[in-house]
Protein backbone atom coordinates (compact mmCIF):
# COMPACT_ATOMS: atom_id res chain seq x y z
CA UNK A 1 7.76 -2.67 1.83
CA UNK A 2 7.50 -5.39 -0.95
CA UNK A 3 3.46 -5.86 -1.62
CA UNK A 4 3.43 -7.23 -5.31
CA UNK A 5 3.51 -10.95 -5.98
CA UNK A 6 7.02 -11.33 -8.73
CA UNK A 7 5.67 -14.24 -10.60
CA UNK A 8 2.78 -12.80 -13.24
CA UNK A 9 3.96 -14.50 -16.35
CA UNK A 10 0.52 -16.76 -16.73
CA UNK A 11 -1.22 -14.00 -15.14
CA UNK A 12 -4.88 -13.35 -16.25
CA UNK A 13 -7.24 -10.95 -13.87
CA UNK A 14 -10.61 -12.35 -14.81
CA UNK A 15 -9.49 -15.83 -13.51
CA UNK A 16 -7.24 -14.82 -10.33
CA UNK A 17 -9.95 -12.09 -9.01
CA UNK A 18 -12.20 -14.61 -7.50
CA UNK A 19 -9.23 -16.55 -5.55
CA UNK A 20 -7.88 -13.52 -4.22
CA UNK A 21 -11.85 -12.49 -2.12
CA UNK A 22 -12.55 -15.73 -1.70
CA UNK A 23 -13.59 -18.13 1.80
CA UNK A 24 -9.82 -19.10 1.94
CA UNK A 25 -8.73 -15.74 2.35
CA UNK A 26 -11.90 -14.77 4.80
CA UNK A 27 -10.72 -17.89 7.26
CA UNK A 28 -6.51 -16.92 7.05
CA UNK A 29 -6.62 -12.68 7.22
CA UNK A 30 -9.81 -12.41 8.52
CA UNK A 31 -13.19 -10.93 7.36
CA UNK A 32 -11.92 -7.62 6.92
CA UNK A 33 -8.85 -8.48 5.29
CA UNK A 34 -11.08 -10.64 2.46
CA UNK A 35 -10.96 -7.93 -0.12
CA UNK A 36 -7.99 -6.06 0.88
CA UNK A 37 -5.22 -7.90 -1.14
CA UNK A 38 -5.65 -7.04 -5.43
CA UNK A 39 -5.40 -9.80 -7.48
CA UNK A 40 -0.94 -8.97 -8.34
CA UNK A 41 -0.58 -9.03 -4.72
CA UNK A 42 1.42 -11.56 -2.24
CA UNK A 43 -1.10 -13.13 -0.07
CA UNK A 44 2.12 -14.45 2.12
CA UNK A 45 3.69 -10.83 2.22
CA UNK A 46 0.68 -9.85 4.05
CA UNK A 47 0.24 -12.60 6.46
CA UNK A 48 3.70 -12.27 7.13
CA UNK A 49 2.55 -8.33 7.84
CA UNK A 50 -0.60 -8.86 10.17
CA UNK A 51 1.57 -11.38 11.80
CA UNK A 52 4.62 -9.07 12.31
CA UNK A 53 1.33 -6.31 13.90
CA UNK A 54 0.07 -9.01 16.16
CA UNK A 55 3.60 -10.15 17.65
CA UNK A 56 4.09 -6.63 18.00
CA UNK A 57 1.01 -5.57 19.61
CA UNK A 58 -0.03 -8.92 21.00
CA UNK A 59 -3.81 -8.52 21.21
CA UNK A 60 -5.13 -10.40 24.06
CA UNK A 61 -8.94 -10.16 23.43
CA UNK A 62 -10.96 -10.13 19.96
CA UNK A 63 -11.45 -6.65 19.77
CA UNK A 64 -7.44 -6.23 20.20
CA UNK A 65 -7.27 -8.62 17.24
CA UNK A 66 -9.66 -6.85 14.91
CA UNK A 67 -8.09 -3.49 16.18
CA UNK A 68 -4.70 -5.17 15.12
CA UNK A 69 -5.57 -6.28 12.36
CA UNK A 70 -6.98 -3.15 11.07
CA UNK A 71 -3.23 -1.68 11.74
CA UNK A 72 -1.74 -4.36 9.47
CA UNK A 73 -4.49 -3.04 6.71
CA UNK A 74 -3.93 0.40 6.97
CA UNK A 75 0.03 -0.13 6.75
CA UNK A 76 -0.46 -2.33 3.85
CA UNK A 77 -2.56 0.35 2.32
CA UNK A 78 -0.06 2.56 2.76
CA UNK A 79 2.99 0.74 0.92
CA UNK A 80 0.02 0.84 -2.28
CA UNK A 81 -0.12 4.12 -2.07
CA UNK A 82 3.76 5.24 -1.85
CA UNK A 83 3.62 2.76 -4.64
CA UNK A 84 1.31 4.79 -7.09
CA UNK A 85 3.37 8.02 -6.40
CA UNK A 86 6.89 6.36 -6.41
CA UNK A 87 5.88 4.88 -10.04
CA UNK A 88 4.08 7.59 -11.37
CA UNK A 89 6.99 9.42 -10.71
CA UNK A 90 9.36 6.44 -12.54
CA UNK A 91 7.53 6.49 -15.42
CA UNK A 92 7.36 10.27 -15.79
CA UNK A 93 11.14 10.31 -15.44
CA UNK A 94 11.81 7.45 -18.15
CA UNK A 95 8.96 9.06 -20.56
CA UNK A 96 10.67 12.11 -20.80
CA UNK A 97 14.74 10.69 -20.31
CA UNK A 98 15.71 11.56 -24.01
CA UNK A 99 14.59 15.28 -23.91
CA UNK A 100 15.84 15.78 -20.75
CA UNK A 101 19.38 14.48 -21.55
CA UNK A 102 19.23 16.62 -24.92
CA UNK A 103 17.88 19.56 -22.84
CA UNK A 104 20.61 19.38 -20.11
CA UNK A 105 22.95 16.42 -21.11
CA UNK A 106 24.41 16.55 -17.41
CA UNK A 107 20.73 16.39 -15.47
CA UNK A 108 21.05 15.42 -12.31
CA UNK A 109 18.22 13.28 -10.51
CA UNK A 110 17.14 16.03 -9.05
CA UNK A 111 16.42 17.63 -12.30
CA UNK A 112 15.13 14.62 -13.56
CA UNK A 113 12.65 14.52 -10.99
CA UNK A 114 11.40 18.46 -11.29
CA UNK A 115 11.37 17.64 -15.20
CA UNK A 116 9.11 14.50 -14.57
CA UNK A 117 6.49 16.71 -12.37
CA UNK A 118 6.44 19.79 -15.16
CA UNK A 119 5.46 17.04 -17.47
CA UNK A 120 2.81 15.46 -15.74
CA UNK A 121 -0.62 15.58 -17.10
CA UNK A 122 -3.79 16.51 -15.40
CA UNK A 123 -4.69 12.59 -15.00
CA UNK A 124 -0.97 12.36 -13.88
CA UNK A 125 -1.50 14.57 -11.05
CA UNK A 126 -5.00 13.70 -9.86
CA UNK A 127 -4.34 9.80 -9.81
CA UNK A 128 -0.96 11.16 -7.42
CA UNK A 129 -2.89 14.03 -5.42
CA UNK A 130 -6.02 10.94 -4.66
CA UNK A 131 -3.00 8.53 -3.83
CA UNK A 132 -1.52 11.45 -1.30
CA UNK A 133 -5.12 11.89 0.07
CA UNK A 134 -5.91 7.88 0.57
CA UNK A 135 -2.27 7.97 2.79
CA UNK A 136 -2.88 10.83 4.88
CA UNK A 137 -6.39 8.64 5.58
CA UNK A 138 -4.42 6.00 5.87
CA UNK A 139 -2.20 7.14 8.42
CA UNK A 140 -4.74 9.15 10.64
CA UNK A 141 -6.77 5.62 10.81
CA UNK A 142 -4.07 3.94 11.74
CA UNK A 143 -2.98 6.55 14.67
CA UNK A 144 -6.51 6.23 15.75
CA UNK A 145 -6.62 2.23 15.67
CA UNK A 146 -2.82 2.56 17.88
CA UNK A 147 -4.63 4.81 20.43
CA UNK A 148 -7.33 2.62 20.76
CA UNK A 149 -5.08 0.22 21.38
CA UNK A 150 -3.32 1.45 24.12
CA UNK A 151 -6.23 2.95 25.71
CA UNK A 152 -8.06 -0.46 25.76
CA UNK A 153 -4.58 -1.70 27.53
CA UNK A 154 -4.36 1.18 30.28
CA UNK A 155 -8.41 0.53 31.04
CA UNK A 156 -8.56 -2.13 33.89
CA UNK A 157 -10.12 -5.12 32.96
């Protein structure tokens, strides 16, 4: 799932942070949503998202929507952190391409990949490990939010 907004070139944090948490963002994701989206994300990608969750789910009351959107969070939240591991991972593998090739000159990717994880320092593997953690969060949450869900559906109103 695409998250990152492609067009950085005049891109300065200081000056985008504030219009990415702002009012605007409060009244079109919702409060919860307000601070969700970092400054190099897509704003549309995720509105496209929560409103791919809502057709799916099709809350009928507030709390369905809040419970909704919450699923739409946690999934973005989840393509972030696949994100961290994938390109921790990519830039492991490019660091160390040259000794690899002289090493084995006919590495597969597979190789390429266990050579990228024997090379990874201890900040390496922390920032991945808290990245594995924040997903396995992630996912129970967003069980939890589903079965919610569906229980406040089978209840009779």
């Amino acid at each position: 799932m695409r998250i990152f907004n492609t067009n950085t070139d005049d891109m300065v944090p200081s000056r985008h942070f504030l219009a990415t948490t702002g009012a605007e963002n409060a009244l079109l994701l919702g409060d919860d949503s307000a601070s969700l989206i970092t400054c190099i994300e897509d704003q549309a990608l995720f509105a496209e998202l929560r409103d791919d969750v809502h057709q799916h789910f099709t809350p009928a009351t507030r709390f369905e929507q809040h419970v909704a959107d919450s699923i739409a969070e946690e999934l973005w939240r989840k393509a972030r952190y696949s994100l961290l591991e994938s390109t921790a991972l990519s830039a492991a593998i490019e660091r160390d391409w040259d000794s690899v090739t002289k090493e084995c000159p006919n590495a597969d990717p597979a190789y390429r990949t266990y050579a990228a994880f024997r090379q990874f320092g201890p900040r390496d593997t922390a920032c991945v490990r808290a990245g594995q953690d924040f997903e396995t969060r992630s996912w129970r949450r967003r069980r939890a939010d589903i079965a919610a869900l569906q229980a406040l559906r089978s209840e009779p109103r």
